[in-house]
N, C-alpha and C. Protein backbone atom coordinates (compact mmCIF):
# COMPACT_ATOMS: atom_id res chain seq x y z
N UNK A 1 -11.78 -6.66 -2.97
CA UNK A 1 -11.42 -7.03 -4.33
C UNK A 1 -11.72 -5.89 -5.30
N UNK A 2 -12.86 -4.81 -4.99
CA UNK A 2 -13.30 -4.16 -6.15
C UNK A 2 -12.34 -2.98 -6.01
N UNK A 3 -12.00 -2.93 -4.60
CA UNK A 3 -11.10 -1.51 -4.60
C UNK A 3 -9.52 -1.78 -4.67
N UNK A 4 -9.28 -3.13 -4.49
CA UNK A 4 -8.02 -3.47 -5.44
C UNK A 4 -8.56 -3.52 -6.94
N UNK A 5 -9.15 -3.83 -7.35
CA UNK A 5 -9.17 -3.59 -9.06
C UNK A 5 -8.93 -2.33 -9.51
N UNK A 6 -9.73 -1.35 -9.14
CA UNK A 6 -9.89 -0.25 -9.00
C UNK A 6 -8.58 0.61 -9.22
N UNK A 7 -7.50 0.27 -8.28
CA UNK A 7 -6.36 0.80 -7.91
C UNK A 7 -5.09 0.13 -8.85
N UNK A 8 -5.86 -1.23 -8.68
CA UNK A 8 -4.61 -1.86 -9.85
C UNK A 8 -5.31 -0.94 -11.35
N UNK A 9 -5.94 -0.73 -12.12
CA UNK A 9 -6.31 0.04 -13.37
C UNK A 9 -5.68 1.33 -13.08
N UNK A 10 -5.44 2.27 -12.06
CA UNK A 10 -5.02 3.43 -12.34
C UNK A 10 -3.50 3.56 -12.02
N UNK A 11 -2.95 2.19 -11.29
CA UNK A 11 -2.01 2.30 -11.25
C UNK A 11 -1.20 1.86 -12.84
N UNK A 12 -1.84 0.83 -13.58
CA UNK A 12 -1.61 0.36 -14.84
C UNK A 12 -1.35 1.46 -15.65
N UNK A 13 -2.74 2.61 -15.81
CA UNK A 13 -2.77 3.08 -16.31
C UNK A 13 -1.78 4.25 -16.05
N UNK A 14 -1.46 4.49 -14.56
CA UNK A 14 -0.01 6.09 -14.97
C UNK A 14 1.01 5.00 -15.36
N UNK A 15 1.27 3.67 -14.63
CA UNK A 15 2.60 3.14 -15.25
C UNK A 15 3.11 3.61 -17.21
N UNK A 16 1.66 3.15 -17.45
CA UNK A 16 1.78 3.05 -18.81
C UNK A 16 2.00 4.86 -19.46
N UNK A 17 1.76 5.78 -18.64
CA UNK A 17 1.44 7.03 -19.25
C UNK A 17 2.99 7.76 -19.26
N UNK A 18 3.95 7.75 -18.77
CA UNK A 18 5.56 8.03 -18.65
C UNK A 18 5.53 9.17 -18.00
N UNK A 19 4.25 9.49 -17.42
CA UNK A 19 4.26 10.82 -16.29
C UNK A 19 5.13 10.27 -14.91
N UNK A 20 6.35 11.34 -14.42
CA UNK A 20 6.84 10.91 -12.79
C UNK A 20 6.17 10.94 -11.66
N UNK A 21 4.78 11.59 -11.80
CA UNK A 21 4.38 11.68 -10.34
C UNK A 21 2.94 11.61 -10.15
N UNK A 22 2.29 10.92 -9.60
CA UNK A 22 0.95 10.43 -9.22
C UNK A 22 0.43 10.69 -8.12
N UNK A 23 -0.43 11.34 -8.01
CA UNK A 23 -1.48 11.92 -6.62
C UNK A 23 -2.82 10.90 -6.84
N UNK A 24 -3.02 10.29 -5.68
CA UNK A 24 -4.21 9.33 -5.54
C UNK A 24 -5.16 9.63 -4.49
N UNK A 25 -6.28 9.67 -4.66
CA UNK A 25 -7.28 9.49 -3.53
C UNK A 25 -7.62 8.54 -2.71
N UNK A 26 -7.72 8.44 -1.40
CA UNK A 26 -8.36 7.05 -0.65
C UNK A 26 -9.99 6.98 -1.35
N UNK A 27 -9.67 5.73 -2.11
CA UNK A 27 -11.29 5.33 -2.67
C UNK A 27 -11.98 4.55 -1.86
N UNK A 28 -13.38 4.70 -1.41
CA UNK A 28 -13.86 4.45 -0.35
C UNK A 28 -15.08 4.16 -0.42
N UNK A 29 -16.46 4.71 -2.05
CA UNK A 29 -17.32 4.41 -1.96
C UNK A 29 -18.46 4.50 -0.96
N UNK A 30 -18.37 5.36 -0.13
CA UNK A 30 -18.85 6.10 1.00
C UNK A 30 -18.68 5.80 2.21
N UNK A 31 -17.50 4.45 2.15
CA UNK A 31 -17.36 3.82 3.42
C UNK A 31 -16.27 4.74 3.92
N UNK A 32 -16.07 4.70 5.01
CA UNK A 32 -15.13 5.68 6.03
C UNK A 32 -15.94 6.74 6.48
N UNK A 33 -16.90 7.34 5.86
CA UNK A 33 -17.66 8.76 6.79
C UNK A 33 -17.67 8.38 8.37
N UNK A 34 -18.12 9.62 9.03
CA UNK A 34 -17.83 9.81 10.16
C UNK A 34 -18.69 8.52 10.98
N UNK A 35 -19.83 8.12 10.32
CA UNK A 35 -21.18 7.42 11.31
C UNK A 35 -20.72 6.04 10.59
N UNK A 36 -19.99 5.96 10.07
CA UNK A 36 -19.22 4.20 9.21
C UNK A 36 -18.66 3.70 10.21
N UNK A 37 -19.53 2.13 10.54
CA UNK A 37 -18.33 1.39 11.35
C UNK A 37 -17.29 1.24 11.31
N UNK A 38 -17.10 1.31 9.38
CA UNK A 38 -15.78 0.98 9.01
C UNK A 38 -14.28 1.94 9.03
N UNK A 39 -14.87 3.20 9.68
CA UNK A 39 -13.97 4.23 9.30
C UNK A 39 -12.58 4.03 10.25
N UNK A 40 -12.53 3.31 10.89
CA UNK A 40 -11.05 3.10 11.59
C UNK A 40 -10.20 2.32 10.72
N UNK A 41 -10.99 1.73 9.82
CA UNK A 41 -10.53 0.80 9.46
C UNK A 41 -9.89 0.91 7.79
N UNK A 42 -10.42 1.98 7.34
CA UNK A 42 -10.26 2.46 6.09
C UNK A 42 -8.79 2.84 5.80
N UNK A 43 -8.35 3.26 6.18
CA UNK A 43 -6.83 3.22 5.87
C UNK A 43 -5.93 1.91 5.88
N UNK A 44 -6.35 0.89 6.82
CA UNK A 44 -5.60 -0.02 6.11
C UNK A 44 -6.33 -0.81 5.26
N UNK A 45 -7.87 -0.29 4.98
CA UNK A 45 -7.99 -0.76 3.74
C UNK A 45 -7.53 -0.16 2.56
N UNK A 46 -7.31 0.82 2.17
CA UNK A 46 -7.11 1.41 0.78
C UNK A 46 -5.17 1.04 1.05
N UNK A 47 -4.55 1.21 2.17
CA UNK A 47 -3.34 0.60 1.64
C UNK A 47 -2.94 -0.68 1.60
N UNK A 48 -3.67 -1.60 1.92
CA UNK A 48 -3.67 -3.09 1.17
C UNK A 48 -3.98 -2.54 0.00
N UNK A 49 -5.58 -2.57 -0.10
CA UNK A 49 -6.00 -2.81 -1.71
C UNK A 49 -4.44 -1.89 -2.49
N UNK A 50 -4.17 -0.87 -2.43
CA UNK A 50 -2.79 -0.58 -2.98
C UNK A 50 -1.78 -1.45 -2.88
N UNK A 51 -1.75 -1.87 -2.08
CA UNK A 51 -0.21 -3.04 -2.23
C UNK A 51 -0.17 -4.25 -2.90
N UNK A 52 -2.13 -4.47 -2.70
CA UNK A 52 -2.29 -6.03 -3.65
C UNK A 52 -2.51 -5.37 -5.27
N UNK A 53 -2.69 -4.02 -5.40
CA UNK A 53 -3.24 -3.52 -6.91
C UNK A 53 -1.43 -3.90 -7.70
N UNK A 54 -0.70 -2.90 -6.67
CA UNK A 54 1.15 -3.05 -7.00
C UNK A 54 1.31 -4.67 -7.53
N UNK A 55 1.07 -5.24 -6.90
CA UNK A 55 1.82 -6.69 -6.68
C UNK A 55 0.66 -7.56 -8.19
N UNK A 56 -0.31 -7.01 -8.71
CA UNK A 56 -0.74 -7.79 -9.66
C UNK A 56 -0.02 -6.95 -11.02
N UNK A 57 0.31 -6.08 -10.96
CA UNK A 57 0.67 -5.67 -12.21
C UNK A 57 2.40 -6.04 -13.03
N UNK A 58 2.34 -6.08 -14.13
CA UNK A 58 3.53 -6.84 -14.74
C UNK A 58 4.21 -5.65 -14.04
N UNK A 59 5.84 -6.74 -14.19
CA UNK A 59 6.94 -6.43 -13.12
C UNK A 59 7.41 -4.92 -14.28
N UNK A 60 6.80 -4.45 -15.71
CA UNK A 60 7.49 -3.57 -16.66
C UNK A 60 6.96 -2.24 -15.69
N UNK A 61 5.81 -2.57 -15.25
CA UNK A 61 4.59 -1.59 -14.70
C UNK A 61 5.17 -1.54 -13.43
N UNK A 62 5.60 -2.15 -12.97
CA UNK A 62 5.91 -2.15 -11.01
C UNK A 62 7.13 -1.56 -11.35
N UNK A 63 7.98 -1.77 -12.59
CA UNK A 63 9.32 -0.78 -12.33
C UNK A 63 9.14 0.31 -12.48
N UNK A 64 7.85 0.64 -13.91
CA UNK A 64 7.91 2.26 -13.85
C UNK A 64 7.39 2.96 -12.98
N UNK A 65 6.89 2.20 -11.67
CA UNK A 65 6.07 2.81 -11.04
C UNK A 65 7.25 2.86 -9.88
N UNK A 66 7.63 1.94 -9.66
CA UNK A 66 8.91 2.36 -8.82
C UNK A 66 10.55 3.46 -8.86
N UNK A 67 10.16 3.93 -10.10
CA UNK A 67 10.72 5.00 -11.09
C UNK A 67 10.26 6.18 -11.11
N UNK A 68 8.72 6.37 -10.20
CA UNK A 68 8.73 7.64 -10.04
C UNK A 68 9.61 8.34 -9.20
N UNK A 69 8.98 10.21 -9.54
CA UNK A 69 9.79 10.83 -8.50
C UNK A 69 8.60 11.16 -7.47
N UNK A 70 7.29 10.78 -7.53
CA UNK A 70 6.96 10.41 -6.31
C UNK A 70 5.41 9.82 -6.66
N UNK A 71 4.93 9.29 -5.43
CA UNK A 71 3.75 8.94 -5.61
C UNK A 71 2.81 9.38 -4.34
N UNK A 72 1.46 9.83 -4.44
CA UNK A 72 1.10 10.89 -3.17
C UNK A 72 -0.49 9.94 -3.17
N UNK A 73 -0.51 9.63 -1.88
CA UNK A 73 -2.16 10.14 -1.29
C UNK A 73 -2.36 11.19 -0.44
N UNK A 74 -3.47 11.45 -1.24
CA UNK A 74 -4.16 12.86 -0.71
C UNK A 74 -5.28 12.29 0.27
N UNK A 75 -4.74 12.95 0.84
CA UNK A 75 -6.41 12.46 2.30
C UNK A 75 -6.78 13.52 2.70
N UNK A 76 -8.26 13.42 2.55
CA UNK A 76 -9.02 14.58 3.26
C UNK A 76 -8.61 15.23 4.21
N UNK A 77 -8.44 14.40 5.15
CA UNK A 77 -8.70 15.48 6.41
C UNK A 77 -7.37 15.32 7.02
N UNK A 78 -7.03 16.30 7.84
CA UNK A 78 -5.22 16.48 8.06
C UNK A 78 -5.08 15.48 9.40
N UNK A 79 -6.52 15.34 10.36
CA UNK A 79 -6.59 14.45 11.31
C UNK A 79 -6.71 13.14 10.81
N UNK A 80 -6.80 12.58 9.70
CA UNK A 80 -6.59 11.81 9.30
C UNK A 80 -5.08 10.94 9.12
N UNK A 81 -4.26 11.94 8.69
CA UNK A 81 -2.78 11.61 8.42
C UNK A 81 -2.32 10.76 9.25
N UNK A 82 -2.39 10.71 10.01
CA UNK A 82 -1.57 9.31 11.20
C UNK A 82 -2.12 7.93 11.06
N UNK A 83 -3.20 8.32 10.98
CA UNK A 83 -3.98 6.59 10.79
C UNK A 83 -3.48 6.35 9.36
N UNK A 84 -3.18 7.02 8.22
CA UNK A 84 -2.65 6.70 7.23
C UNK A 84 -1.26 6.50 6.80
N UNK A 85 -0.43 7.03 8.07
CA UNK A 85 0.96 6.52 7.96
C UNK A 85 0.97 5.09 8.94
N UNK A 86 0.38 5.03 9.61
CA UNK A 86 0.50 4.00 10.71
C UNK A 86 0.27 2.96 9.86
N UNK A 87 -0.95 2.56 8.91
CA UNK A 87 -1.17 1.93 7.94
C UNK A 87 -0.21 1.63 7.16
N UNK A 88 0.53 2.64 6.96
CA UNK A 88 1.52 2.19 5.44
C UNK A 88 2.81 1.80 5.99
N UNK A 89 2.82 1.92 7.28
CA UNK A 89 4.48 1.57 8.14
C UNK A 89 4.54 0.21 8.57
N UNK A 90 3.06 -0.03 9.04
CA UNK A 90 2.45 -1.52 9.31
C UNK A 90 2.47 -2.26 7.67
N UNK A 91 2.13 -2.11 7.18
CA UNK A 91 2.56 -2.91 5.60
C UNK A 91 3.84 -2.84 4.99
N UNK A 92 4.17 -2.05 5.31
CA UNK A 92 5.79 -2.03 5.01
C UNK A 92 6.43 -3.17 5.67
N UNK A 93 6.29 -3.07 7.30
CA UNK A 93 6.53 -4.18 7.72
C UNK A 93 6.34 -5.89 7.59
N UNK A 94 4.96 -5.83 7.41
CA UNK A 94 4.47 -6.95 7.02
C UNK A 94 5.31 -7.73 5.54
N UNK A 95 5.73 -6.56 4.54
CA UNK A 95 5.86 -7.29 3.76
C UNK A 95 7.61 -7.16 3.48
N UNK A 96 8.04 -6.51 4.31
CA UNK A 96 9.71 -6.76 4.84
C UNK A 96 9.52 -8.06 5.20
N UNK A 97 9.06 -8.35 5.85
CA UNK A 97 9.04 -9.67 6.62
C UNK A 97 8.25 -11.02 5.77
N UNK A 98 7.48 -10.67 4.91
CA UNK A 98 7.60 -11.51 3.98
C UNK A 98 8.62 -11.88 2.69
N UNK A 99 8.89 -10.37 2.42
CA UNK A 99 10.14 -11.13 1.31
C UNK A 99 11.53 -11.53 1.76
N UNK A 100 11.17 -11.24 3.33
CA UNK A 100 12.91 -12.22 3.51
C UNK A 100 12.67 -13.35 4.02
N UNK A 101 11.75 -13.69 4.49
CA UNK A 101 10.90 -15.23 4.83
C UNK A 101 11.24 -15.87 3.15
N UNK A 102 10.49 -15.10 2.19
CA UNK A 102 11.06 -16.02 0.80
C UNK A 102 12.05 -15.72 0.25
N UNK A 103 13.30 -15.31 0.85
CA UNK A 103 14.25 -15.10 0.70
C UNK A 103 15.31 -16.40 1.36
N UNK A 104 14.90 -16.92 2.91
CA UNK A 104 15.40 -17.55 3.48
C UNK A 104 15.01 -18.42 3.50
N UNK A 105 13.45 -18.46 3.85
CA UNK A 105 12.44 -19.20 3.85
C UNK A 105 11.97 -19.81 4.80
N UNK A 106 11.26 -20.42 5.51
CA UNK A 106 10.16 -20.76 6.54
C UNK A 106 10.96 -21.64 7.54
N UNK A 107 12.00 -22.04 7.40
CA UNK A 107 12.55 -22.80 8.54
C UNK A 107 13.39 -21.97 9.87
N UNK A 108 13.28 -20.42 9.43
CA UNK A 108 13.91 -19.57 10.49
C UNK A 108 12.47 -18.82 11.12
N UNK A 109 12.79 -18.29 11.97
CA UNK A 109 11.64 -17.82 12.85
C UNK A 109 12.07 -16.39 12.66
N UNK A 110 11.66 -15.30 11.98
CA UNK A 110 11.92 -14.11 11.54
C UNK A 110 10.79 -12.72 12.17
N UNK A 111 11.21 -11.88 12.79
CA UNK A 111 10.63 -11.11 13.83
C UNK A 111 10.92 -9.58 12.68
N UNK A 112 10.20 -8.75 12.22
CA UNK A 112 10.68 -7.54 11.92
C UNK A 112 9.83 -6.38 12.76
N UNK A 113 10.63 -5.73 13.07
CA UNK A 113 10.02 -4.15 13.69
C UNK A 113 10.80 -3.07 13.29
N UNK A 114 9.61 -2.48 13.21
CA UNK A 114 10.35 -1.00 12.66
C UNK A 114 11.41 -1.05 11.91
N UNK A 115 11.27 -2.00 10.79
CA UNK A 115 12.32 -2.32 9.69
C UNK A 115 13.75 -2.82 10.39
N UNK A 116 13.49 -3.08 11.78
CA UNK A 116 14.99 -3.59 12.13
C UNK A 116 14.54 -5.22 12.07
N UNK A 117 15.35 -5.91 11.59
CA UNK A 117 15.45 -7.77 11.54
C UNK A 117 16.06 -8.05 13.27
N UNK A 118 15.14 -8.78 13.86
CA UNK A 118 16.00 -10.16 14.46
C UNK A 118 15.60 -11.14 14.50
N UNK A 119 16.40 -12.13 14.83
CA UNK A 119 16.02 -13.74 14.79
C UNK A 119 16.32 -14.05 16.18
N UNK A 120 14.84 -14.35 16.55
CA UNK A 120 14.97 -15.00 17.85
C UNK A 120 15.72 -16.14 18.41
């Protein structure tokens, strides 16, 4: 919750600023270091808390933010990069597959991978 707040305020705040392009840090609060249980796990935490920060802010703010010409996380370490796309490809998915569930809605049985749809 605190690192979605966190993320929803700075995302508020470039929405609101009319700058195109935003570089973000994975905020982490010291969790992820090397001896952290949690460090496998840190990337799909900071890209939830990003997707739930997106999804609370007014839809004026989610357009300008979807109006950039880009938006960047910076991650430390370059061995890092995969666990942080794997993260954001896995939520992508997840939530493909939720907005066409409320699109269609719950009486179809809806399968998405790798952004391809089928219905079993």
């Amino acid at each position: 919750k605190a690192l979605t707040d966190v993320y929803c305020n700075a995302l508020r705040e470039y929405a609101k600023s009319g700058l195109h392009k935003l570089r973000l840090l994975p905020l982490s609060s010291g969790v992820g270091s090397d001896n952290d249980d949690n460090a496998a796990d840190l990337p799909m935490m900071i890209v939830k808390a990003l997707g739930a920060a997106f999804h609370r802010l007014k839809s004026q703010h989610q357009q300008s933010i979807m109006d950039s010409t880009a938006i960047e996380l910076c991650i430390y370490e370059e061995k890092d990069f995969e666990r942080y796309a794997q993260a954001l490809r896995e939520l992508q998915q997840v939530e493909a597959a939720e907005r066409l569930r409320r699109t269609i809605g719950d009486d179809m049985c809806v399968v998405c991978i790798l952004g391809e749809i089928a219905f079993p």
